[in-house]
N, C-alpha and C. Protein backbone atom coordinates (compact mmCIF):
# COMPACT_ATOMS: atom_id res chain seq x y z
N UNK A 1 0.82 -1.19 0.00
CA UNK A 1 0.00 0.00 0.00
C UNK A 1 0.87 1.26 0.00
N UNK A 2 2.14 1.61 0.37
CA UNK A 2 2.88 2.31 0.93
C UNK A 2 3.31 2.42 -0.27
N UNK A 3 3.55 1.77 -1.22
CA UNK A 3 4.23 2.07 -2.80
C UNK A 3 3.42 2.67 -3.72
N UNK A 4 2.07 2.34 -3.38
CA UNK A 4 0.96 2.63 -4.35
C UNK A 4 0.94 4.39 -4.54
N UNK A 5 1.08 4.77 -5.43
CA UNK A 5 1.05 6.81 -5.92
C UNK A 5 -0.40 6.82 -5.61
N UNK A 6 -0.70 8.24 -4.56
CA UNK A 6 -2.09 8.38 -4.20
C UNK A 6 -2.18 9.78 -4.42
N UNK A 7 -3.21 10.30 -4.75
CA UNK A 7 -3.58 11.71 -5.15
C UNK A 7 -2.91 12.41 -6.58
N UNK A 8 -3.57 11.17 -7.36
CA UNK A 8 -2.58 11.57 -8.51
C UNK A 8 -3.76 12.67 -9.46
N UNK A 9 -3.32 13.17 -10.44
CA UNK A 9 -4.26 14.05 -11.48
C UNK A 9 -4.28 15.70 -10.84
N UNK A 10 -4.98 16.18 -10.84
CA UNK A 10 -5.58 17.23 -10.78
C UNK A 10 -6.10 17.13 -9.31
N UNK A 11 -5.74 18.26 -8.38
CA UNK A 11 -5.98 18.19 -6.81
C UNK A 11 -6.86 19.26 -6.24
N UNK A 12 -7.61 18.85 -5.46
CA UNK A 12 -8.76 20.03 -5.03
C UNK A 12 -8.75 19.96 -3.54
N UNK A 13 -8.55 21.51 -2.86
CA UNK A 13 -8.22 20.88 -1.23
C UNK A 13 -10.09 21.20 -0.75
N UNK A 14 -10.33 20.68 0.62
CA UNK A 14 -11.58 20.57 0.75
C UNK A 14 -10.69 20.92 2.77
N UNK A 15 -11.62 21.64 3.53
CA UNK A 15 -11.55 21.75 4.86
C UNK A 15 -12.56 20.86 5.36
N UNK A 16 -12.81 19.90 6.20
CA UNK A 16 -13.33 19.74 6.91
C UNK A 16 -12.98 19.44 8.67
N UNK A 17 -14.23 19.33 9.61
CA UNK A 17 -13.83 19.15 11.12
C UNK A 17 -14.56 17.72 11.34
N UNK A 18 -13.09 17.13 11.91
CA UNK A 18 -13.65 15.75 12.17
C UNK A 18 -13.32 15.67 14.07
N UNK A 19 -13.88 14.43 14.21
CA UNK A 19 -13.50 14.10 16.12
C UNK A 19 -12.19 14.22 16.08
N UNK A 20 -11.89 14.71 17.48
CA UNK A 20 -10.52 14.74 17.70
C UNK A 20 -9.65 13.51 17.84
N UNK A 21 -10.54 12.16 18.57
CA UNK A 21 -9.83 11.31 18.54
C UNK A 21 -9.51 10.07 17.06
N UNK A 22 -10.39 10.70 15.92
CA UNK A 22 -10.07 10.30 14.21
C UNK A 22 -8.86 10.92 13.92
N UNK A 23 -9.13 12.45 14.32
CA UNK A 23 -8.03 13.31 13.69
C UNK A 23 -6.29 12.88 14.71
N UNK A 24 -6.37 12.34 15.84
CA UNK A 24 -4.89 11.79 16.59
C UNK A 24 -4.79 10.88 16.04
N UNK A 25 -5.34 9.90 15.47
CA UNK A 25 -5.91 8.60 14.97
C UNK A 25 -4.58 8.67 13.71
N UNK A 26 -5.44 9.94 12.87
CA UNK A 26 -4.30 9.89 11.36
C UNK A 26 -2.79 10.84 11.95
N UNK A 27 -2.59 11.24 12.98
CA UNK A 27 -1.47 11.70 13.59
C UNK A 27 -0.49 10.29 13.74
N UNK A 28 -1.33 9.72 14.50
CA UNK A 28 -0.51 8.89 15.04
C UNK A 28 -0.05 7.63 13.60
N UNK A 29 -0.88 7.13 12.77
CA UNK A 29 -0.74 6.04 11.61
C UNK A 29 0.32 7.06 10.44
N UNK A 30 0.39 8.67 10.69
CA UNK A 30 1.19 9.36 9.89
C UNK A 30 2.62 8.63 10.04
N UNK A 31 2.54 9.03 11.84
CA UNK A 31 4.07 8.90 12.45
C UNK A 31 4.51 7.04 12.15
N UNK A 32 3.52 6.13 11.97
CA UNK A 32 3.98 5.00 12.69
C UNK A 32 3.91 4.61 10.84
N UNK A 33 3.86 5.13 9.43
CA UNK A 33 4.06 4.78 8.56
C UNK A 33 4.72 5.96 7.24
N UNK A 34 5.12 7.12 8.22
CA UNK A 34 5.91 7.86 7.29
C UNK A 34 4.89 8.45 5.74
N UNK A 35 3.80 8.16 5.95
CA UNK A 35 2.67 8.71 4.70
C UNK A 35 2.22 9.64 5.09
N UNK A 36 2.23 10.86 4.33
CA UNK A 36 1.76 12.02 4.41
C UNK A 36 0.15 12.11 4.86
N UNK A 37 -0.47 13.12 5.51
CA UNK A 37 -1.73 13.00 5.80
C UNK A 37 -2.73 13.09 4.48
N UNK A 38 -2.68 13.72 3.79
CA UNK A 38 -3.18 13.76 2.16
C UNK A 38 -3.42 12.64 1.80
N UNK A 39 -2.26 11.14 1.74
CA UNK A 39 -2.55 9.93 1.53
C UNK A 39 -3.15 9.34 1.91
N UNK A 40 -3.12 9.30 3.33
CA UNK A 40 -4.28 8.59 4.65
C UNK A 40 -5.47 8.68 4.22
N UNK A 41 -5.68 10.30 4.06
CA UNK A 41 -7.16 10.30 3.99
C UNK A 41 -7.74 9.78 2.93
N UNK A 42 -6.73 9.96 1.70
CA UNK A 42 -7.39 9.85 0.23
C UNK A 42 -7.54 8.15 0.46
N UNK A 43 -6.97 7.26 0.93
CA UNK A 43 -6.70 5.84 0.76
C UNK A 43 -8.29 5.81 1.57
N UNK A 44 -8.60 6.07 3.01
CA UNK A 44 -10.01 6.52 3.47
C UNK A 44 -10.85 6.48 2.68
N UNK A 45 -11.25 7.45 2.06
CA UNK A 45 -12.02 8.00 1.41
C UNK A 45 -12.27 7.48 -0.17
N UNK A 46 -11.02 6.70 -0.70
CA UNK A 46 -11.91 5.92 -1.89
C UNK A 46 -12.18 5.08 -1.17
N UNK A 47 -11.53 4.25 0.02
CA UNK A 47 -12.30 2.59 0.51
C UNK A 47 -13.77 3.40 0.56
N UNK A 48 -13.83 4.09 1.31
CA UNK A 48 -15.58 4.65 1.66
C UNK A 48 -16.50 4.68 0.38
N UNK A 49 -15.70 5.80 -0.54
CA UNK A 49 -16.68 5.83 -1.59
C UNK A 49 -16.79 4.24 -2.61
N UNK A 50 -15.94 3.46 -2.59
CA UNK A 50 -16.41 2.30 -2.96
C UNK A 50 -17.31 1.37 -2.24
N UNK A 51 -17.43 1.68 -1.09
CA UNK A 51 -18.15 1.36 -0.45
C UNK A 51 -19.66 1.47 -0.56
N UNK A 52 -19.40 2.74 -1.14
CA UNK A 52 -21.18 3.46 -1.00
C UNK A 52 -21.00 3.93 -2.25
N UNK A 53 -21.33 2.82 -3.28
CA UNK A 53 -21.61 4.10 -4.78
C UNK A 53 -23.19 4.14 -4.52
N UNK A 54 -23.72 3.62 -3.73
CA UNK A 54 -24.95 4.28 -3.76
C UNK A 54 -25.12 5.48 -3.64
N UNK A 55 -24.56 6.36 -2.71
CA UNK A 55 -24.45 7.50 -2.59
C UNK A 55 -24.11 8.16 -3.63
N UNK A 56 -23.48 7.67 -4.56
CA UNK A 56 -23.14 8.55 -5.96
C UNK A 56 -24.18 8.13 -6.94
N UNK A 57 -25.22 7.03 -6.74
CA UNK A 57 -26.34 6.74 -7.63
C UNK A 57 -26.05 6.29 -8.73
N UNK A 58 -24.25 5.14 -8.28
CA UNK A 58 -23.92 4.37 -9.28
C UNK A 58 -24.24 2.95 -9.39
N UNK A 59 -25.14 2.37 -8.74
CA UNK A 59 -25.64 1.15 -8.49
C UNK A 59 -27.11 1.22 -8.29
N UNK A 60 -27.80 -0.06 -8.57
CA UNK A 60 -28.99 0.16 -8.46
C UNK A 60 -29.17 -0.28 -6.71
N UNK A 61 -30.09 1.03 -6.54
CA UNK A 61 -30.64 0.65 -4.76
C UNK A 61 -31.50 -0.19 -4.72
N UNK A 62 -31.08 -1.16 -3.46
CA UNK A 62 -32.01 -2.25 -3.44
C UNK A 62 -32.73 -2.45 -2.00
N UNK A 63 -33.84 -2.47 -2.47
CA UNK A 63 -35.18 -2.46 -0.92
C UNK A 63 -35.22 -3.61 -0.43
């Protein structure tokens, strides 16, 4: 995972406020794997959005 290039293309910064103990969370996995915080999150955040293409209304929802 650590080899894999993350945040590649064209970059858009976004602010958000998360819990404090998420945000020591990526402090601490920064320090204990030398990956920039930018990576952390982005590696986050596609597992999530693959997670949920429903939310992007790329799958059909099922009742």
């Amino acid at each position: 995972m650590k080899s894999q290039k993350q945040n590649e293309g064209e970059l858009k910064e976004i602010a958000v406020k998360i819990e404090k103990k998420v945000a020591e969370d990526f402090e601490l996995m920064m320090k204990n794997t030398g990956m920039p915080l930018a990576d952390l999150v982005v590696i986050a955040m596609k597992r999530f959005r693959s997670s949920h293409l429903d939310y992007l209304k790329q799958v059909p929802v099922t009742e």
